[in-house]
PDB file of N, CA and C in Angstrom:
ATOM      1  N   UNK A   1     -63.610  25.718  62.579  1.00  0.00           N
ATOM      2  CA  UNK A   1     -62.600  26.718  62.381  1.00  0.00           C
ATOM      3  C   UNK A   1     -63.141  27.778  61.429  1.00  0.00           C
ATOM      4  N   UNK A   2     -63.010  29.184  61.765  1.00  0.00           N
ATOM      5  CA  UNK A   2     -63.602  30.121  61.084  1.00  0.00           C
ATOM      6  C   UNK A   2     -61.975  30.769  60.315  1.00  0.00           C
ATOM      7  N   UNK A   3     -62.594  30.992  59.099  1.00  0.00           N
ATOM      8  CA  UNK A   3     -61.636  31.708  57.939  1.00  0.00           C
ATOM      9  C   UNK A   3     -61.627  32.993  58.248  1.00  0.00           C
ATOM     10  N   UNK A   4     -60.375  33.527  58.191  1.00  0.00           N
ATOM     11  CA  UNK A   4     -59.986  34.708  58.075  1.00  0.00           C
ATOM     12  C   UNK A   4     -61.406  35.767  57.664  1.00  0.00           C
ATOM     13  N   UNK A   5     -61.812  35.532  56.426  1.00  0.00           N
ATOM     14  CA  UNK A   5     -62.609  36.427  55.706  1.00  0.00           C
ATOM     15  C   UNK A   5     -63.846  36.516  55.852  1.00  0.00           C
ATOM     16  N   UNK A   6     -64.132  35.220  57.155  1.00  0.00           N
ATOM     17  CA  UNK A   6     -66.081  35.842  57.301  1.00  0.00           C
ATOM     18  C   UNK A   6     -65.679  36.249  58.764  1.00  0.00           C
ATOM     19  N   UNK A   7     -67.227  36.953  58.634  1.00  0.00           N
ATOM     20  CA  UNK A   7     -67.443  37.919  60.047  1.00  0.00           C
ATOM     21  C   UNK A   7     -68.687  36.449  60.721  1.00  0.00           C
ATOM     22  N   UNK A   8     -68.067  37.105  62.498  1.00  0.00           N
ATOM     23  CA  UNK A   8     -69.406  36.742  63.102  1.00  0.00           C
ATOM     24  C   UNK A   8     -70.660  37.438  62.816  1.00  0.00           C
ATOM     25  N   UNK A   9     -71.948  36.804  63.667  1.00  0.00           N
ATOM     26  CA  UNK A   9     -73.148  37.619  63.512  1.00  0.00           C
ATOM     27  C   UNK A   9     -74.117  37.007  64.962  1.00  0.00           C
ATOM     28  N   UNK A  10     -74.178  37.138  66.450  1.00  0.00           N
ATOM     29  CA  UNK A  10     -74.937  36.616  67.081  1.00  0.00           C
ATOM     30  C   UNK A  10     -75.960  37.142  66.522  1.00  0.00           C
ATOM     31  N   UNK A  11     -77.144  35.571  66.252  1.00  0.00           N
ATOM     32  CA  UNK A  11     -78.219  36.082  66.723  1.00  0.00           C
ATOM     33  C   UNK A  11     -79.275  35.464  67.337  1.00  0.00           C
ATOM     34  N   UNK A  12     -78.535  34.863  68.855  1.00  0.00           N
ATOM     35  CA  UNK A  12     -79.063  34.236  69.770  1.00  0.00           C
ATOM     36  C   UNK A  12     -78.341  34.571  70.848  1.00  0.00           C
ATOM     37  N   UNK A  13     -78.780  34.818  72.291  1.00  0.00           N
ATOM     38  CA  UNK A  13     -78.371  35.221  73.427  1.00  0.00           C
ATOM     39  C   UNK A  13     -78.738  35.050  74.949  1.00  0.00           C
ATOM     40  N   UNK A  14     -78.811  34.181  75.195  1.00  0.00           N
ATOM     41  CA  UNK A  14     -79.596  34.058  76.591  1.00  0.00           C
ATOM     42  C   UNK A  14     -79.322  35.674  77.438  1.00  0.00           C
ATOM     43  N   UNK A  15     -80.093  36.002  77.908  1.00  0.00           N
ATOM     44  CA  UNK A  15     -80.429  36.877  79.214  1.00  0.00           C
ATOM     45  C   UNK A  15     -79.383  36.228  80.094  1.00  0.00           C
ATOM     46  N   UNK A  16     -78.507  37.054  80.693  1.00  0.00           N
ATOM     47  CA  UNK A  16     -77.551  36.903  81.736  1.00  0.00           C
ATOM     48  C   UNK A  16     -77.496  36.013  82.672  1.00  0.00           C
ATOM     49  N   UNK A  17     -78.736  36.288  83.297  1.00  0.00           N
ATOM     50  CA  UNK A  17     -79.777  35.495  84.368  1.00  0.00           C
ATOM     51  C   UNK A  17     -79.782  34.024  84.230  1.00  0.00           C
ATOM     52  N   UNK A  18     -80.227  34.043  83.018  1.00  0.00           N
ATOM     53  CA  UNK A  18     -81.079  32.424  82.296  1.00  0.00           C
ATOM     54  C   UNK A  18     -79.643  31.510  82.581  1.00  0.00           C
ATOM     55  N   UNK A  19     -78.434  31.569  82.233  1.00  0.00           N
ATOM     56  CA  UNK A  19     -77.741  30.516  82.719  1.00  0.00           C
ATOM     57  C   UNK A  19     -77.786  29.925  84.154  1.00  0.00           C
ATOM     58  N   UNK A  20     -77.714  30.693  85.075  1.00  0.00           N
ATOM     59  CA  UNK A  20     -77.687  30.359  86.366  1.00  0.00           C
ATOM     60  C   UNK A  20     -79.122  29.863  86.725  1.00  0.00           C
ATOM     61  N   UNK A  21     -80.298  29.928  86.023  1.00  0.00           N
ATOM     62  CA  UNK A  21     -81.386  29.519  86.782  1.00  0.00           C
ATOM     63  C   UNK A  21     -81.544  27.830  86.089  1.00  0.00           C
ATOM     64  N   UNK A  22     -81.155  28.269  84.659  1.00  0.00           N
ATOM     65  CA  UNK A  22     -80.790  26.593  84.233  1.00  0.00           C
ATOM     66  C   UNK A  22     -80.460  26.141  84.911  1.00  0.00           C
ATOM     67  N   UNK A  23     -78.950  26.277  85.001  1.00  0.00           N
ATOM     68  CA  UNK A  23     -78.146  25.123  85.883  1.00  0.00           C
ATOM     69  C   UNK A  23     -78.796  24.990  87.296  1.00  0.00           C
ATOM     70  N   UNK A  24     -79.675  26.200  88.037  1.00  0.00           N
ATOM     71  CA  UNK A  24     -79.665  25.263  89.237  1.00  0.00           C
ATOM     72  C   UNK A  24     -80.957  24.383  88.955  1.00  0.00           C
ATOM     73  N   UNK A  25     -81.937  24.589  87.841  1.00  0.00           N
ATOM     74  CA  UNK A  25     -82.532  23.631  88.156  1.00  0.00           C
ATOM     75  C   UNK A  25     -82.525  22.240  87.176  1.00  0.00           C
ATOM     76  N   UNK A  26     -81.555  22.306  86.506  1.00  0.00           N
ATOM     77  CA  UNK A  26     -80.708  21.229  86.122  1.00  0.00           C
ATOM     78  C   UNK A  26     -80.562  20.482  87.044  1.00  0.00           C
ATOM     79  N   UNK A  27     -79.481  20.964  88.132  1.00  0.00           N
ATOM     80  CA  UNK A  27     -78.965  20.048  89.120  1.00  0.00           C
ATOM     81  C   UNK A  27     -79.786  19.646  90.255  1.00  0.00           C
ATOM     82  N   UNK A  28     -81.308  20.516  90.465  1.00  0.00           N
ATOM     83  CA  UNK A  28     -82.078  20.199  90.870  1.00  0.00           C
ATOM     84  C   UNK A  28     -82.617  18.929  91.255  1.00  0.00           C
ATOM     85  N   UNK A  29     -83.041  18.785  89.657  1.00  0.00           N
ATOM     86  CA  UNK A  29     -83.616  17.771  88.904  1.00  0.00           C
ATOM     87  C   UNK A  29     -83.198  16.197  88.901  1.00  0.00           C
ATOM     88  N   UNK A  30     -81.587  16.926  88.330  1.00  0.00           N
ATOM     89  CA  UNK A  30     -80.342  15.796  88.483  1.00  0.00           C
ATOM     90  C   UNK A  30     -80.829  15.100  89.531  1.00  0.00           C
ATOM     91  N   UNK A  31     -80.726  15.731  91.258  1.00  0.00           N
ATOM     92  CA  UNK A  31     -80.215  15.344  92.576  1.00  0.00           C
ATOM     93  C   UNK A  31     -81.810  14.445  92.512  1.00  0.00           C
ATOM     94  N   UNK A  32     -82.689  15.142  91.966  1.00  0.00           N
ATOM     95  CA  UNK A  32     -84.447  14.275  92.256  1.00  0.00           C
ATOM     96  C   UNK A  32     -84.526  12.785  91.340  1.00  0.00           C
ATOM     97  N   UNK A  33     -83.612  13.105  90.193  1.00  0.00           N
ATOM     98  CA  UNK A  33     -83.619  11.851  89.497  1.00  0.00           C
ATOM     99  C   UNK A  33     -82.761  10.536  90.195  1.00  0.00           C
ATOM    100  N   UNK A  34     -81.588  10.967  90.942  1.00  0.00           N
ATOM    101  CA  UNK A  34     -80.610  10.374  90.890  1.00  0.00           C
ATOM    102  C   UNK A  34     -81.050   9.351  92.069  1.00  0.00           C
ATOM    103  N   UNK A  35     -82.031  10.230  93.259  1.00  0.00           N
ATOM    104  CA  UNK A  35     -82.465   9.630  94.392  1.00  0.00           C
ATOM    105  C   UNK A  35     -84.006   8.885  93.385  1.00  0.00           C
ATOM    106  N   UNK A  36     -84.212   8.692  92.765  1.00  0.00           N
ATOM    107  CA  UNK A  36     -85.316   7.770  92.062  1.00  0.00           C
ATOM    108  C   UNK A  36     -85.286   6.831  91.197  1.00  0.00           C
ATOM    109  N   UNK A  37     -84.136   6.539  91.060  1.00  0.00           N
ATOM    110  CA  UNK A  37     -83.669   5.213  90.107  1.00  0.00           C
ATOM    111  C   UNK A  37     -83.815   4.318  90.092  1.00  0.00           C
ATOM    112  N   UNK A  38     -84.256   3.236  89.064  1.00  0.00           N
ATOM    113  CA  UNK A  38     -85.567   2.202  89.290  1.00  0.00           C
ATOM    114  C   UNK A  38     -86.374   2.071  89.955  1.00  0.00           C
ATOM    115  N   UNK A  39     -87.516   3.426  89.686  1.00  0.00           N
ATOM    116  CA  UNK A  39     -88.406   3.822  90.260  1.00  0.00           C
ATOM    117  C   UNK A  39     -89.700   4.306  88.894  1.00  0.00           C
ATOM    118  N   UNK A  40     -90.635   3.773  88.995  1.00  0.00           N
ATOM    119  CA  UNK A  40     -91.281   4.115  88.199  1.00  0.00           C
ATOM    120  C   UNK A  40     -91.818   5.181  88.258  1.00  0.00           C
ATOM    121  N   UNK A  41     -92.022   5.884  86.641  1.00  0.00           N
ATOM    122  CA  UNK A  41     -92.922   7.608  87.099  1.00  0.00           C
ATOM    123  C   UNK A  41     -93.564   8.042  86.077  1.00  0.00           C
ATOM    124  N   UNK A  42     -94.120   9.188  86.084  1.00  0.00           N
ATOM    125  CA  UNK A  42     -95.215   9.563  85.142  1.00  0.00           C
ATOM    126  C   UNK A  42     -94.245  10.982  84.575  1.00  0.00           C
ATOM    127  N   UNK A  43     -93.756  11.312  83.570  1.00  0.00           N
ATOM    128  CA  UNK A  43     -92.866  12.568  83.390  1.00  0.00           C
ATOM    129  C   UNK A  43     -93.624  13.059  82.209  1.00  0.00           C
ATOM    130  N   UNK A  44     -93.574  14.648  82.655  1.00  0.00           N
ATOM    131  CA  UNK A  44     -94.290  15.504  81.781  1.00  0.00           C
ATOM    132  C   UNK A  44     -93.269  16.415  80.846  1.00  0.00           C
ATOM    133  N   UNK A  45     -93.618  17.153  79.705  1.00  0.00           N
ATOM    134  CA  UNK A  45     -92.053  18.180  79.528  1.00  0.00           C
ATOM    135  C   UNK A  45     -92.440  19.329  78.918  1.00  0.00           C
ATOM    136  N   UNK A  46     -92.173  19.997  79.025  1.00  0.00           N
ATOM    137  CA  UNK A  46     -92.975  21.384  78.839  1.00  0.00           C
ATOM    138  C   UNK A  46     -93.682  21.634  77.568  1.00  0.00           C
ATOM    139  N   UNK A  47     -93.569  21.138  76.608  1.00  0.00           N
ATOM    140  CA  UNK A  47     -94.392  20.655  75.427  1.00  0.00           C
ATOM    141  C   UNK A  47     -95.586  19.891  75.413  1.00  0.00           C
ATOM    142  N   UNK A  48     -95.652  19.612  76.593  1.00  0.00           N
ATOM    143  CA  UNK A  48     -96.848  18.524  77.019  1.00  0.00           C
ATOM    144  C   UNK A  48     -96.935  17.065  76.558  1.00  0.00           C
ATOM    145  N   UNK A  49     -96.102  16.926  76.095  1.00  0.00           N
ATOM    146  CA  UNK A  49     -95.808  15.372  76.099  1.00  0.00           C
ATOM    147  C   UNK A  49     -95.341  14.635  77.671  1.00  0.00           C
ATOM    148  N   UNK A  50     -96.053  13.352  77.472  1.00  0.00           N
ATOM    149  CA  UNK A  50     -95.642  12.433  78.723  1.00  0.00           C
ATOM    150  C   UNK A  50     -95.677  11.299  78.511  1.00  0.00           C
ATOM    151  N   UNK A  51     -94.811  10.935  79.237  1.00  0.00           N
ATOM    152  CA  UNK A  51     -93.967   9.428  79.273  1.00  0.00           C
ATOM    153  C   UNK A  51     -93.865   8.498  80.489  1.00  0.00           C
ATOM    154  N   UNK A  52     -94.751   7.489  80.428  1.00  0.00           N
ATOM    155  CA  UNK A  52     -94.620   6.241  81.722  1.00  0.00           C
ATOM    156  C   UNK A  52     -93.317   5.962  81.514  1.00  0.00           C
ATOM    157  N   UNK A  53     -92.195   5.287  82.582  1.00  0.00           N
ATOM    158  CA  UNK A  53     -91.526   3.965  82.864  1.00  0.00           C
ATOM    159  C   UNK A  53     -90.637   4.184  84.195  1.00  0.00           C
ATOM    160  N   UNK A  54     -89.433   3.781  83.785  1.00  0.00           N
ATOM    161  CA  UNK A  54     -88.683   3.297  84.827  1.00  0.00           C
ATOM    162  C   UNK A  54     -87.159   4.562  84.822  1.00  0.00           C
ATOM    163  N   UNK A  55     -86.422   5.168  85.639  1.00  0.00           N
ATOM    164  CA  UNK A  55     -85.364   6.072  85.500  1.00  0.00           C
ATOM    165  C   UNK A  55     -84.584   4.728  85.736  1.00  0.00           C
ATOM    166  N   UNK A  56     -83.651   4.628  84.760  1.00  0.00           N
ATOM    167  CA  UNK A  56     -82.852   3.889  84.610  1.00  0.00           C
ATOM    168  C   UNK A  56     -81.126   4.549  84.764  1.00  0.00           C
ATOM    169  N   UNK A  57     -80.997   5.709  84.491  1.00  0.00           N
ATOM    170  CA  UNK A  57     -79.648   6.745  84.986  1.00  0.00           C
ATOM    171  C   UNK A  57     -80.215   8.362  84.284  1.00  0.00           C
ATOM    172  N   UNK A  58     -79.621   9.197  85.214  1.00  0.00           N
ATOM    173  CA  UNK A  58     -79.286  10.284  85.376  1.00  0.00           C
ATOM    174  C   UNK A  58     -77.923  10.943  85.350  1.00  0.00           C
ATOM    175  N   UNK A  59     -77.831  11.535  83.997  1.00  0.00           N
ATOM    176  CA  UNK A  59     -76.550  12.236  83.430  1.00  0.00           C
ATOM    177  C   UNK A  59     -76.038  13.423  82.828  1.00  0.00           C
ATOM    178  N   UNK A  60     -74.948  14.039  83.529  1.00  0.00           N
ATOM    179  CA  UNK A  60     -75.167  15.575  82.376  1.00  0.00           C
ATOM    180  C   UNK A  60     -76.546  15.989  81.888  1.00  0.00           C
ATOM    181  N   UNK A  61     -77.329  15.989  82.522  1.00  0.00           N
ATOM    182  CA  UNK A  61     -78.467  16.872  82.096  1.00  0.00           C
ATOM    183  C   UNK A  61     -79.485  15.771  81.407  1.00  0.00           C
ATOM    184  N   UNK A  62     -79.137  14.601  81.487  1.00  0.00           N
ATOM    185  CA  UNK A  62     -79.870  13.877  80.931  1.00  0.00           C
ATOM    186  C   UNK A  62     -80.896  13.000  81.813  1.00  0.00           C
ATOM    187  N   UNK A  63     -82.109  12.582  81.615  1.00  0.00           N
ATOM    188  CA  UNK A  63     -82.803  11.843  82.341  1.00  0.00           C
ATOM    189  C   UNK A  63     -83.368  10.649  81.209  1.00  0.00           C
ATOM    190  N   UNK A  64     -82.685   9.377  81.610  1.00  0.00           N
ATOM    191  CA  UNK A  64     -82.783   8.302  80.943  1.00  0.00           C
ATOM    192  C   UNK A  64     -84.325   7.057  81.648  1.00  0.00           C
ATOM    193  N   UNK A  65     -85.118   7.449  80.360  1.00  0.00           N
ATOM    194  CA  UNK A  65     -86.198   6.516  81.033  1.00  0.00           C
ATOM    195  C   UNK A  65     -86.433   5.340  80.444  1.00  0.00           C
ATOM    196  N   UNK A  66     -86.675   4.723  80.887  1.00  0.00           N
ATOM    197  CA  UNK A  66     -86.805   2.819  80.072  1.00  0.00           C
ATOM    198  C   UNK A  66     -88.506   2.786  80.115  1.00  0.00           C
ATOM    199  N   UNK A  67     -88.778   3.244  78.617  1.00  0.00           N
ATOM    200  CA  UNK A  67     -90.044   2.747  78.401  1.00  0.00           C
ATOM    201  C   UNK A  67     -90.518   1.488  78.019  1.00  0.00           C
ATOM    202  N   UNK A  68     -91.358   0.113  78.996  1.00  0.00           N
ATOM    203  CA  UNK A  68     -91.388  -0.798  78.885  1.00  0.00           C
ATOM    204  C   UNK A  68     -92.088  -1.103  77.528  1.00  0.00           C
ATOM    205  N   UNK A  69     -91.952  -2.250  77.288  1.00  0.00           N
ATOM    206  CA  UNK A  69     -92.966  -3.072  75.679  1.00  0.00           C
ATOM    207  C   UNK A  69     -94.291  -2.982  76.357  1.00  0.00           C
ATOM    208  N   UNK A  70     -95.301  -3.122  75.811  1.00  0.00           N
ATOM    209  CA  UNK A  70     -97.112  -2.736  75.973  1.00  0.00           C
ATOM    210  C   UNK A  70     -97.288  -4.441  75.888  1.00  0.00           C
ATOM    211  N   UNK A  71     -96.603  -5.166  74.903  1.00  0.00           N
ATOM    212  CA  UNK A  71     -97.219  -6.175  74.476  1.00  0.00           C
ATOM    213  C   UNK A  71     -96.054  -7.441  75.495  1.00  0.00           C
ATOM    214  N   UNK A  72     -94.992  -6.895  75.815  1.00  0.00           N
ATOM    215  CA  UNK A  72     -94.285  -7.991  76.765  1.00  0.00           C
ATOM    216  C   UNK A  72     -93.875  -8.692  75.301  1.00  0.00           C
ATOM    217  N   UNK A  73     -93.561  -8.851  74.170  1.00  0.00           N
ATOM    218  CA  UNK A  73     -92.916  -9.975  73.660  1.00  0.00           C
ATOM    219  C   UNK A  73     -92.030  -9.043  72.924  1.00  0.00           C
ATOM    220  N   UNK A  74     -90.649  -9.847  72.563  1.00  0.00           N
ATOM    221  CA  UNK A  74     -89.370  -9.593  71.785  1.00  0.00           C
ATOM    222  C   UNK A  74     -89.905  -9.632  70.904  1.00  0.00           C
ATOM    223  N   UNK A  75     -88.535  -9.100  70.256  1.00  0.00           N
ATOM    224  CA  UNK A  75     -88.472  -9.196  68.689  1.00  0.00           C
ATOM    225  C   UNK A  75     -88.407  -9.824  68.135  1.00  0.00           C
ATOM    226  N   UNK A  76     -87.912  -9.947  66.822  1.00  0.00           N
ATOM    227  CA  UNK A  76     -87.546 -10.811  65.931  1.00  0.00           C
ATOM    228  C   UNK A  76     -86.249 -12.254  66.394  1.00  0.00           C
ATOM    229  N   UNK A  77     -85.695 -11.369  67.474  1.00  0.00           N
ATOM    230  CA  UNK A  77     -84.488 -12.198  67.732  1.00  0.00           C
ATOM    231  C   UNK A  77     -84.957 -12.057  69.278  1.00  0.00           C
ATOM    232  N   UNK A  78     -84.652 -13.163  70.299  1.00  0.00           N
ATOM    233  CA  UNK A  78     -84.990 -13.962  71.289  1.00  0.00           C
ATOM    234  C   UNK A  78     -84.049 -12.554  72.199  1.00  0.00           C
ATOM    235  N   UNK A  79     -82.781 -12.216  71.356  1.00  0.00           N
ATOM    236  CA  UNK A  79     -81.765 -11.568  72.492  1.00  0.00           C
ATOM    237  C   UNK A  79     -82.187 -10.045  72.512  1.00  0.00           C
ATOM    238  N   UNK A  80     -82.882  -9.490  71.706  1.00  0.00           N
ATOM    239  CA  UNK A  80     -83.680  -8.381  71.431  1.00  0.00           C
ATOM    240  C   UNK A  80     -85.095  -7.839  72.076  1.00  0.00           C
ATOM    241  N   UNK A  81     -85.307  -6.694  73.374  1.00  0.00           N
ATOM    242  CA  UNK A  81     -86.310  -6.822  73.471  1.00  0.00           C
ATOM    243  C   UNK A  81     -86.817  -5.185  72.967  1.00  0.00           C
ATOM    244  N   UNK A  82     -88.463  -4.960  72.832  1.00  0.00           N
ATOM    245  CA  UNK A  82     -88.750  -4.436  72.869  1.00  0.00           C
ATOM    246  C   UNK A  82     -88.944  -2.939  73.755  1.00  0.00           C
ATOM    247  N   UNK A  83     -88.059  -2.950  74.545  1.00  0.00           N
ATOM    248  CA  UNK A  83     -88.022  -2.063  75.186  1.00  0.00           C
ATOM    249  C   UNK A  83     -87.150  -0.791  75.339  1.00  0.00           C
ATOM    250  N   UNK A  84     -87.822   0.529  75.368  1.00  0.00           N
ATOM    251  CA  UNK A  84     -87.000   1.493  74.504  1.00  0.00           C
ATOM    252  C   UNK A  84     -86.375   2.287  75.909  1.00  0.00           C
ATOM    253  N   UNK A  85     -85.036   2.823  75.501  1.00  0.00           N
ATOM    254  CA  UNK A  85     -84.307   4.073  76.748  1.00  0.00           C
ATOM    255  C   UNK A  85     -84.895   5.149  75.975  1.00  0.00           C
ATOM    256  N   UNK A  86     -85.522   6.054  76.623  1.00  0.00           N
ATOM    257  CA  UNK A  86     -85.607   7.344  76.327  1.00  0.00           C
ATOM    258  C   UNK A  86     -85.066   8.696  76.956  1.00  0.00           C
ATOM    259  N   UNK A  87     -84.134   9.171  76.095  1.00  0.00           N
ATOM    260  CA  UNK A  87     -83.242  10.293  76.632  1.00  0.00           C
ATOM    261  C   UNK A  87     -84.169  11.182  76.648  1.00  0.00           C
ATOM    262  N   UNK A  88     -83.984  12.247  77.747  1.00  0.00           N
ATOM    263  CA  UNK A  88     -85.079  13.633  77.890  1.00  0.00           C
ATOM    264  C   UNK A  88     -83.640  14.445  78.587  1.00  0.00           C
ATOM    265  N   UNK A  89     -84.060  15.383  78.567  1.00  0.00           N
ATOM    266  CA  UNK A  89     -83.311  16.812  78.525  1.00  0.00           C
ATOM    267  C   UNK A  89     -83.809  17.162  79.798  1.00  0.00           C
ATOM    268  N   UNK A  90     -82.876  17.470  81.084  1.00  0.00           N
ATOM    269  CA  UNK A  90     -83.548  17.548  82.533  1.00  0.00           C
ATOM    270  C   UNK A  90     -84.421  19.276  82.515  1.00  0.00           C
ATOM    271  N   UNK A  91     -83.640  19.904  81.372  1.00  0.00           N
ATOM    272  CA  UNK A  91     -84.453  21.160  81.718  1.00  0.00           C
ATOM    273  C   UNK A  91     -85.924  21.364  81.154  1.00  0.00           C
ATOM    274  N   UNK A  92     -86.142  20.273  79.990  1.00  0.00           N
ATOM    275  CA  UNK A  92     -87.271  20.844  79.471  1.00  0.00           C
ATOM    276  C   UNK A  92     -88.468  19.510  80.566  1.00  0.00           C
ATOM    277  N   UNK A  93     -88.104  18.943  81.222  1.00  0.00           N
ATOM    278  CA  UNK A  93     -89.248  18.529  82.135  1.00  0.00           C
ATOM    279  C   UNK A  93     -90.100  19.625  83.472  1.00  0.00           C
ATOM    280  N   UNK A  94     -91.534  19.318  83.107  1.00  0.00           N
ATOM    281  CA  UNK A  94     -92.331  20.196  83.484  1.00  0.00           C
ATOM    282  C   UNK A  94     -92.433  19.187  85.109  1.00  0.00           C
ATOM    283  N   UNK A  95     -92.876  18.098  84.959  1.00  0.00           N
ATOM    284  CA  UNK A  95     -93.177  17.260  86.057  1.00  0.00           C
ATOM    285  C   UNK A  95     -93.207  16.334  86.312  1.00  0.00           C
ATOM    286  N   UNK A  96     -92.074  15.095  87.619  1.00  0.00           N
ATOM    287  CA  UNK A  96     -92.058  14.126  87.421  1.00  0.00           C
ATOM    288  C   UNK A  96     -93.164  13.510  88.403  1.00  0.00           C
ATOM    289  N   UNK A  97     -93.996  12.771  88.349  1.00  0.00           N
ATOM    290  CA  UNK A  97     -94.484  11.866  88.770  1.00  0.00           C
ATOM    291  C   UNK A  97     -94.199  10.932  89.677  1.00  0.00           C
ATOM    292  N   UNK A  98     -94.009  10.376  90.703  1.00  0.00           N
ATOM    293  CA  UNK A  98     -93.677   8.892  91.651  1.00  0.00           C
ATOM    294  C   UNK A  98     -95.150   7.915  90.765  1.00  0.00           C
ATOM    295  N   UNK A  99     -94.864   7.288  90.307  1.00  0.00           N
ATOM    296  CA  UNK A  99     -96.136   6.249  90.315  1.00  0.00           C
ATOM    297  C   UNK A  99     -95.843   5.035  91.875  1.00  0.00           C
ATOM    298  N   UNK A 100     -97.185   5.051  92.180  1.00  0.00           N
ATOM    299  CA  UNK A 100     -96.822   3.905  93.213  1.00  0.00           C
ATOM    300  C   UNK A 100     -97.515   2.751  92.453  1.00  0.00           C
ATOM    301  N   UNK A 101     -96.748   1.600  92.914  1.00  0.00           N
ATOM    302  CA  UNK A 101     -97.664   0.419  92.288  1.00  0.00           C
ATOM    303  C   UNK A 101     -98.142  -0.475  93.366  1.00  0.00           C
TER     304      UNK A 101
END
């Protein structure tokens, strides 16, 4: 909630354009993830980081990957495993991968 007595100030603005090319390739992405679910892959993201595992769900813009344990053993506790979900952002992926095994 903004007070009476301060002013706005944008100073950030997407280009007109830039929404609509997001979203379509948001939903793009979405529709490529959604048909690949428990499917293993190689995903890149425009930062150049990349990530092996498994798409485990596809949401609001989100692409959820299950990066497996390296070493295969739990944790500390038997009901605990090592294995991490990693949320990614569908727009900032550069390239997904199919791994075949």
């Amino acid at each position: 909630m903004q007070s009476p007595s301060m002013q706005e100030h944008t100073i950030y603005q997407a280009h007109p354009n830039m929404g609509h090319s997001l979203k379509s390739a948001r939903d793009h992405l979405h529709h490529v993830c959604r048909q690949h679910v428990n499917r293993y892959v190689r995903v890149e993201t425009l930062d150049g980081d990349v990530f092996e595992g498994i798409i485990v769900h596809c949401d609001k813009g989100i692409l959820y990957l299950k990066i497996p344990s390296k070493s295969g053993r739990r944790s500390f506790s038997q009901n605990v495993y090592n294995d991490v979900i990693l949320p990614l952002v569908l727009y900032e992926l550069l390239v997904i991968t199919l791994m075949l095994l």
